[in-house]
C-alpha atoms as a PDB file:
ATOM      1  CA  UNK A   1      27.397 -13.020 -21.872  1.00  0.00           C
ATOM      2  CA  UNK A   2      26.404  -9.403 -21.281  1.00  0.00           C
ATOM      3  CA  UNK A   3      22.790  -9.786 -22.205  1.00  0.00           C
ATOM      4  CA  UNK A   4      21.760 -12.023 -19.087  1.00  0.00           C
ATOM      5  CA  UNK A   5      23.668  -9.317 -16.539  1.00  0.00           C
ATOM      6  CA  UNK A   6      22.248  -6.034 -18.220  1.00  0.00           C
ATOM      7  CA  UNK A   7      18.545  -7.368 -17.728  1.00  0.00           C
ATOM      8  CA  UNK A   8      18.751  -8.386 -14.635  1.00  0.00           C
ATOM      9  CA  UNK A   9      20.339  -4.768 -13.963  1.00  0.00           C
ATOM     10  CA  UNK A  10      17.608  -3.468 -15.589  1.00  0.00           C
ATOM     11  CA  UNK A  11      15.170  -5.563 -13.369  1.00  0.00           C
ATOM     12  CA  UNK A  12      16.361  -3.972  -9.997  1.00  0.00           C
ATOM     13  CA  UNK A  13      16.169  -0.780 -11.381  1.00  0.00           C
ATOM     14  CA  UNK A  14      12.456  -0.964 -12.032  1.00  0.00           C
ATOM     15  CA  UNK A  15      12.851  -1.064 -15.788  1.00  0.00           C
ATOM     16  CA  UNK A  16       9.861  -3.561 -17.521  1.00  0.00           C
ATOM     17  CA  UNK A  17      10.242  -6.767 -18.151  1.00  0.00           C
ATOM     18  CA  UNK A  18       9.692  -7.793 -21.936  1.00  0.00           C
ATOM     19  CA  UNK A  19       6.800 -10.113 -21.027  1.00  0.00           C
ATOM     20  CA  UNK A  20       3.426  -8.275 -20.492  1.00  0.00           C
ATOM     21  CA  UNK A  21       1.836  -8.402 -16.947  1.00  0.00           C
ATOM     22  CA  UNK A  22      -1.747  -9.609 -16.751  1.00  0.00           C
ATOM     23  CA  UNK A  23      -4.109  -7.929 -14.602  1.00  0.00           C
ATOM     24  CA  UNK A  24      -6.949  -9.308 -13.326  1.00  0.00           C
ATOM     25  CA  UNK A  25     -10.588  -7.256 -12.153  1.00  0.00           C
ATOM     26  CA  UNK A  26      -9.076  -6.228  -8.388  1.00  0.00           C
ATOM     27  CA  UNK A  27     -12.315  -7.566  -6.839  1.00  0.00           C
ATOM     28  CA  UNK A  28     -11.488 -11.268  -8.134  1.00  0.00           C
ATOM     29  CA  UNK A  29      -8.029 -11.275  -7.619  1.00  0.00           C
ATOM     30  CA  UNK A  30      -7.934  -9.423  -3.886  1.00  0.00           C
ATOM     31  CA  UNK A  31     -11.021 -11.433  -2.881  1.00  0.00           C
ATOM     32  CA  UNK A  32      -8.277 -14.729  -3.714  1.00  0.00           C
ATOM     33  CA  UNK A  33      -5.427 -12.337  -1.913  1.00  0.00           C
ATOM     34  CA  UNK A  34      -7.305 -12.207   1.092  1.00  0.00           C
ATOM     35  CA  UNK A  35      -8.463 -15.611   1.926  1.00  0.00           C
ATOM     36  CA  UNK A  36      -4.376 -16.547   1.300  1.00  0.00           C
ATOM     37  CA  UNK A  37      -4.165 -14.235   4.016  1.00  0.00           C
ATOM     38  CA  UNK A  38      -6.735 -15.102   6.465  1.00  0.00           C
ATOM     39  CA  UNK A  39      -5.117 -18.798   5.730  1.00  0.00           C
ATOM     40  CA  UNK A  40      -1.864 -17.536   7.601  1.00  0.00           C
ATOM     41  CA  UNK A  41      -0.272 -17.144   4.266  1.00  0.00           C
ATOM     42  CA  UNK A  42       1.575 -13.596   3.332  1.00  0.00           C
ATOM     43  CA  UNK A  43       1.102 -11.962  -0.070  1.00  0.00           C
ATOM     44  CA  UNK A  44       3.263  -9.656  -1.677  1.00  0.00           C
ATOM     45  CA  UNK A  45       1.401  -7.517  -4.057  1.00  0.00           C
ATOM     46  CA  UNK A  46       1.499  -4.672  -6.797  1.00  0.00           C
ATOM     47  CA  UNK A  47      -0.177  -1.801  -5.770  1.00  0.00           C
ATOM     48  CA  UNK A  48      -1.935   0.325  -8.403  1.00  0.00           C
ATOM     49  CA  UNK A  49      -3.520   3.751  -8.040  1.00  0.00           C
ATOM     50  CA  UNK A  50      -2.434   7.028  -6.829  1.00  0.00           C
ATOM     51  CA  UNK A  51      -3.991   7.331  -3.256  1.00  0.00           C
ATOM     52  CA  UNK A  52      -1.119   6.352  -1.006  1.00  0.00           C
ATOM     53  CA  UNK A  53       1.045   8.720  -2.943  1.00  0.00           C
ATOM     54  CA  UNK A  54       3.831   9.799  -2.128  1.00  0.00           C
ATOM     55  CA  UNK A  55       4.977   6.399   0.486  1.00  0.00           C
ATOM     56  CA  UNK A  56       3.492   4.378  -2.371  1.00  0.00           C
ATOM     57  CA  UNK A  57       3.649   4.546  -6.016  1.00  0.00           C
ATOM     58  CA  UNK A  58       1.719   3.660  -8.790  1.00  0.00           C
ATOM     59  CA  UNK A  59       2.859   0.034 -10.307  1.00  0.00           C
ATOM     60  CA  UNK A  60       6.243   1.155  -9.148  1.00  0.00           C
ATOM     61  CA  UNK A  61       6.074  -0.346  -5.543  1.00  0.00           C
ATOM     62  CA  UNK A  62       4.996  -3.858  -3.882  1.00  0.00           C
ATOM     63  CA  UNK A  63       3.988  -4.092  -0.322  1.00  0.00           C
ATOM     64  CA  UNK A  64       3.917  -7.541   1.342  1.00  0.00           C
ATOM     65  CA  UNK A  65       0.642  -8.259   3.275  1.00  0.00           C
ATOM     66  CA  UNK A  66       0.649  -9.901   6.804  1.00  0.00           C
ATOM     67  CA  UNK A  67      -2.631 -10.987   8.752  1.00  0.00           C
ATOM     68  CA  UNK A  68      -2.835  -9.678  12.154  1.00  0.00           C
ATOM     69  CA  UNK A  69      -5.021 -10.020  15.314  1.00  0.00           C
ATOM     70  CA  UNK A  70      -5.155  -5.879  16.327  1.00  0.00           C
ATOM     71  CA  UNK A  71      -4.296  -2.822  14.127  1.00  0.00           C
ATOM     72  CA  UNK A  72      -3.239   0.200  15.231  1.00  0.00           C
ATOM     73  CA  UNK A  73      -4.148   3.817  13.583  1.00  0.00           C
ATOM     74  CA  UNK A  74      -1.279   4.277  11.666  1.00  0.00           C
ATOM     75  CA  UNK A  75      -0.706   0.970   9.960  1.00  0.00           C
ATOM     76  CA  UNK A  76      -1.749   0.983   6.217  1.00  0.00           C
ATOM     77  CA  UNK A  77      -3.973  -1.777   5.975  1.00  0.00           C
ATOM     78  CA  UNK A  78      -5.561  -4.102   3.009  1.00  0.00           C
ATOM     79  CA  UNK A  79      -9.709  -4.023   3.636  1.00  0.00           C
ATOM     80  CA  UNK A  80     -13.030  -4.651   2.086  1.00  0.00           C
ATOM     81  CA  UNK A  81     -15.048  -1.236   2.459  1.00  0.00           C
ATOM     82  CA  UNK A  82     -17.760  -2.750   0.291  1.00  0.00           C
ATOM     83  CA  UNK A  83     -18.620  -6.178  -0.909  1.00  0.00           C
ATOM     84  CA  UNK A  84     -16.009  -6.500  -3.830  1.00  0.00           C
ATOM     85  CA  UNK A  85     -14.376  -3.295  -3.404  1.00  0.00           C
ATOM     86  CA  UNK A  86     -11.083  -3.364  -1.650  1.00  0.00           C
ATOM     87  CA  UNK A  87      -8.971  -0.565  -0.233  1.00  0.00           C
ATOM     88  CA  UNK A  88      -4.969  -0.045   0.667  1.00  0.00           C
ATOM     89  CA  UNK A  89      -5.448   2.324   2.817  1.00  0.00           C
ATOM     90  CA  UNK A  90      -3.800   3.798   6.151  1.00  0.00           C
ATOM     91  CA  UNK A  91      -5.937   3.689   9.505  1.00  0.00           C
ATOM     92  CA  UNK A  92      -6.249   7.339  10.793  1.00  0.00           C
ATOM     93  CA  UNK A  93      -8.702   6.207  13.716  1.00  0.00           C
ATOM     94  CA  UNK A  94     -10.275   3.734  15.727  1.00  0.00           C
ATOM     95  CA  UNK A  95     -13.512   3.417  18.005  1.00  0.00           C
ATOM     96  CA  UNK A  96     -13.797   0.124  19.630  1.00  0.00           C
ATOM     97  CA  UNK A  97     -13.935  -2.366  16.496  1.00  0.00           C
ATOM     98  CA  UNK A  98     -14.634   0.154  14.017  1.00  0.00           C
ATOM     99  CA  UNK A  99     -11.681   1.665  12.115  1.00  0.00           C
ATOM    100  CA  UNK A 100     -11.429   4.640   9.884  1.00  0.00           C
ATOM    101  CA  UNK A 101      -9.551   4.701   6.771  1.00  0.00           C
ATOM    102  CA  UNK A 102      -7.622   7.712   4.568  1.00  0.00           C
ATOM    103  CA  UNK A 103      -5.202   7.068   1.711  1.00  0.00           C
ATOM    104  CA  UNK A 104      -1.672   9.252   2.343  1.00  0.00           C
ATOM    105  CA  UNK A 105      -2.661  10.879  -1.059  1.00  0.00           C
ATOM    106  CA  UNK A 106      -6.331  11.522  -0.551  1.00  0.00           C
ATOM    107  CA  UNK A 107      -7.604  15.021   0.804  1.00  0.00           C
ATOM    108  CA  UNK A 108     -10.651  14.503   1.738  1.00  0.00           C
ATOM    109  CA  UNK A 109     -12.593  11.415   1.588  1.00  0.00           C
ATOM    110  CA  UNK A 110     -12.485   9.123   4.377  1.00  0.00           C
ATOM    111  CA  UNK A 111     -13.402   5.219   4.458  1.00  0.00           C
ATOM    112  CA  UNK A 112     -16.054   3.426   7.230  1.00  0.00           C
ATOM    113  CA  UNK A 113     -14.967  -0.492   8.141  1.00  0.00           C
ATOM    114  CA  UNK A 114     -14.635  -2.987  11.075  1.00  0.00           C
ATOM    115  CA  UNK A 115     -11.420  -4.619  12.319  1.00  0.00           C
ATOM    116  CA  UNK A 116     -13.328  -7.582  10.771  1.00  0.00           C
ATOM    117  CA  UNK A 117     -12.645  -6.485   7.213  1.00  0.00           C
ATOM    118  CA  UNK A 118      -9.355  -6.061   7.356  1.00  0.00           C
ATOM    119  CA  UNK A 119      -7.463  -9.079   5.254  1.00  0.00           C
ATOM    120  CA  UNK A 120      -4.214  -7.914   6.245  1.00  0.00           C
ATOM    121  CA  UNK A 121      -1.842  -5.272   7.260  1.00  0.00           C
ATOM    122  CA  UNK A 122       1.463  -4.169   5.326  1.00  0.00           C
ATOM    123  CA  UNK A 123       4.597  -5.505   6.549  1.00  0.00           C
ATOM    124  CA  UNK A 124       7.077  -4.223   4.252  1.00  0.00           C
ATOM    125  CA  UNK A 125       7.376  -1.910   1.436  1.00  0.00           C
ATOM    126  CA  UNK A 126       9.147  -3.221  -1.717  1.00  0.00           C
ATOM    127  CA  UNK A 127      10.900  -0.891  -3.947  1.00  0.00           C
ATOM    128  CA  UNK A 128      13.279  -1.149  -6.824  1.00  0.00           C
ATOM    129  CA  UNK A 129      16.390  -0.698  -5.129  1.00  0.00           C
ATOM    130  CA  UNK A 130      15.483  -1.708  -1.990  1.00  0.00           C
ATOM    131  CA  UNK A 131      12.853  -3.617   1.045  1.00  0.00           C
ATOM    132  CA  UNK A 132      11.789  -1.042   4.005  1.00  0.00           C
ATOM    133  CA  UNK A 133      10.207  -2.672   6.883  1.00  0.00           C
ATOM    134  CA  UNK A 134       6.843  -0.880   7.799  1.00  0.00           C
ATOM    135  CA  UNK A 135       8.008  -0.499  11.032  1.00  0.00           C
ATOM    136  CA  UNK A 136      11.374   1.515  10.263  1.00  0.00           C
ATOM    137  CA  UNK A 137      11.613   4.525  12.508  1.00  0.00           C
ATOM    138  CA  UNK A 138      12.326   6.885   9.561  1.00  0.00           C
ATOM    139  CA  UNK A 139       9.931   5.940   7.715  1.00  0.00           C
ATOM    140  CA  UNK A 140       7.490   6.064  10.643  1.00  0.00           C
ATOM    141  CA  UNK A 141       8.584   9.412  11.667  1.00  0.00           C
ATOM    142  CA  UNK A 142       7.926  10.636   8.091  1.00  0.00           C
ATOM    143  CA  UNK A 143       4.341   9.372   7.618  1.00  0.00           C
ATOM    144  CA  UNK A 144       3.215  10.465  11.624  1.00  0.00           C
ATOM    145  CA  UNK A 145       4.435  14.604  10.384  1.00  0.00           C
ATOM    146  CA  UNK A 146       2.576  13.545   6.850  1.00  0.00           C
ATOM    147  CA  UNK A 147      -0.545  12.766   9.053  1.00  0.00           C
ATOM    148  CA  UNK A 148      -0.119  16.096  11.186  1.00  0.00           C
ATOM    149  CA  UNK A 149      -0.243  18.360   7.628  1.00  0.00           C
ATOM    150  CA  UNK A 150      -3.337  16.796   6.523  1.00  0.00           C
ATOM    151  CA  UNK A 151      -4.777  20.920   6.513  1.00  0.00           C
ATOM    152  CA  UNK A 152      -1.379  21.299   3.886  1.00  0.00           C
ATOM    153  CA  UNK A 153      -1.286  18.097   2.015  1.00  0.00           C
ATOM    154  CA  UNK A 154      -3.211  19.303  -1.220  1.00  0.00           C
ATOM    155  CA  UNK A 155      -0.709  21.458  -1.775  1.00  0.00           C
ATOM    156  CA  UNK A 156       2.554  19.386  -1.135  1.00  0.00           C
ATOM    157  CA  UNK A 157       0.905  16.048  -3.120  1.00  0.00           C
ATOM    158  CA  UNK A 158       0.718  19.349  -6.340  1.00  0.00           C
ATOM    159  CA  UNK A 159       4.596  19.865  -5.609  1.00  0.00           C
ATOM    160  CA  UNK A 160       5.271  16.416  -5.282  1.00  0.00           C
ATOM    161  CA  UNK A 161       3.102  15.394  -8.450  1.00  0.00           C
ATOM    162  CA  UNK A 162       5.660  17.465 -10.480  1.00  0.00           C
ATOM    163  CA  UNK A 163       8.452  16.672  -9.038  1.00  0.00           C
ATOM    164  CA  UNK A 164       7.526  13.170 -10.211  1.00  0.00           C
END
């Protein structure tokens, strides 16, 4: 009787299931990700990697992915930079229909792509313990001042790396 409460306790606190995961090659599985989403259908997917650090972690966090008609700089965003190779990245500008991205945990490198590209726009971050909507006013407070230390962040993403 104790067995069936103490995994799923272990479940919402992130621990791993028993049953390996399968990965598949991310340009085959977000290329079938994205036309669920230009169908109208939302996604929910693992994110790994470590440039959206420290609003997104590696295989620890899910976002859920909307499609959308505009984006706005500010809103991380699902896109295909190159054919095959897909991005979750955060829109730090825009010029007409062509959008630049950044990862939150990237220092330097920037990404080139159209408003065309974009398969769809994160709706909700999905932690362990809890769901925060992507348009939370703490949360968008926090990643607007992570935006303005860009000149800073190397040294914050060190502390924050171990701290981790």
């Amino acid at each position: 009787m104790l067995t069936p409460w103490r995994r799923r306790y272990q479940k919402r606190n992130g621990t791993v299931s028993s049953q390996p995961r399968r990965e598949l090659p991310n340009d085959v599985w977000l290329g079938e990700v994205s036309q669920m989403l230009a169908e109208g259908k939302p996604y929910a997917i693992y994110v790994k990697g470590y440039s959206m650090r420290p609003f997104i972690e590696h295989t620890r966090d899910r976002v859920f992915l909307e499609k959308r008609d505009t984006y706005s700089v500010g809103d991380a965003v699902l896109a295909q930079i190159a054919p095959g190779h897909y991005v979750l990245h955060r829109i730090i500008g825009k010029q007409g229909d062509n959008l630049t991205l950044q990862g939150d945990g990237n220092v330097r490198g920037v990404e080139l792509c159209r408003e065309q590209d974009v398969s769809g726009v994160v709706t909700q971050y999905i932690r362990p313990n809890r769901i925060i909507p992507a348009d939370d006013p703490k949360l968008v407070r926090r990643i607007r001042l992570w935006r303005k230390l860009r000149p800073i962040r190397r040294y914050l993403l060190f502390v924050y790396k171990a701290m981790v």
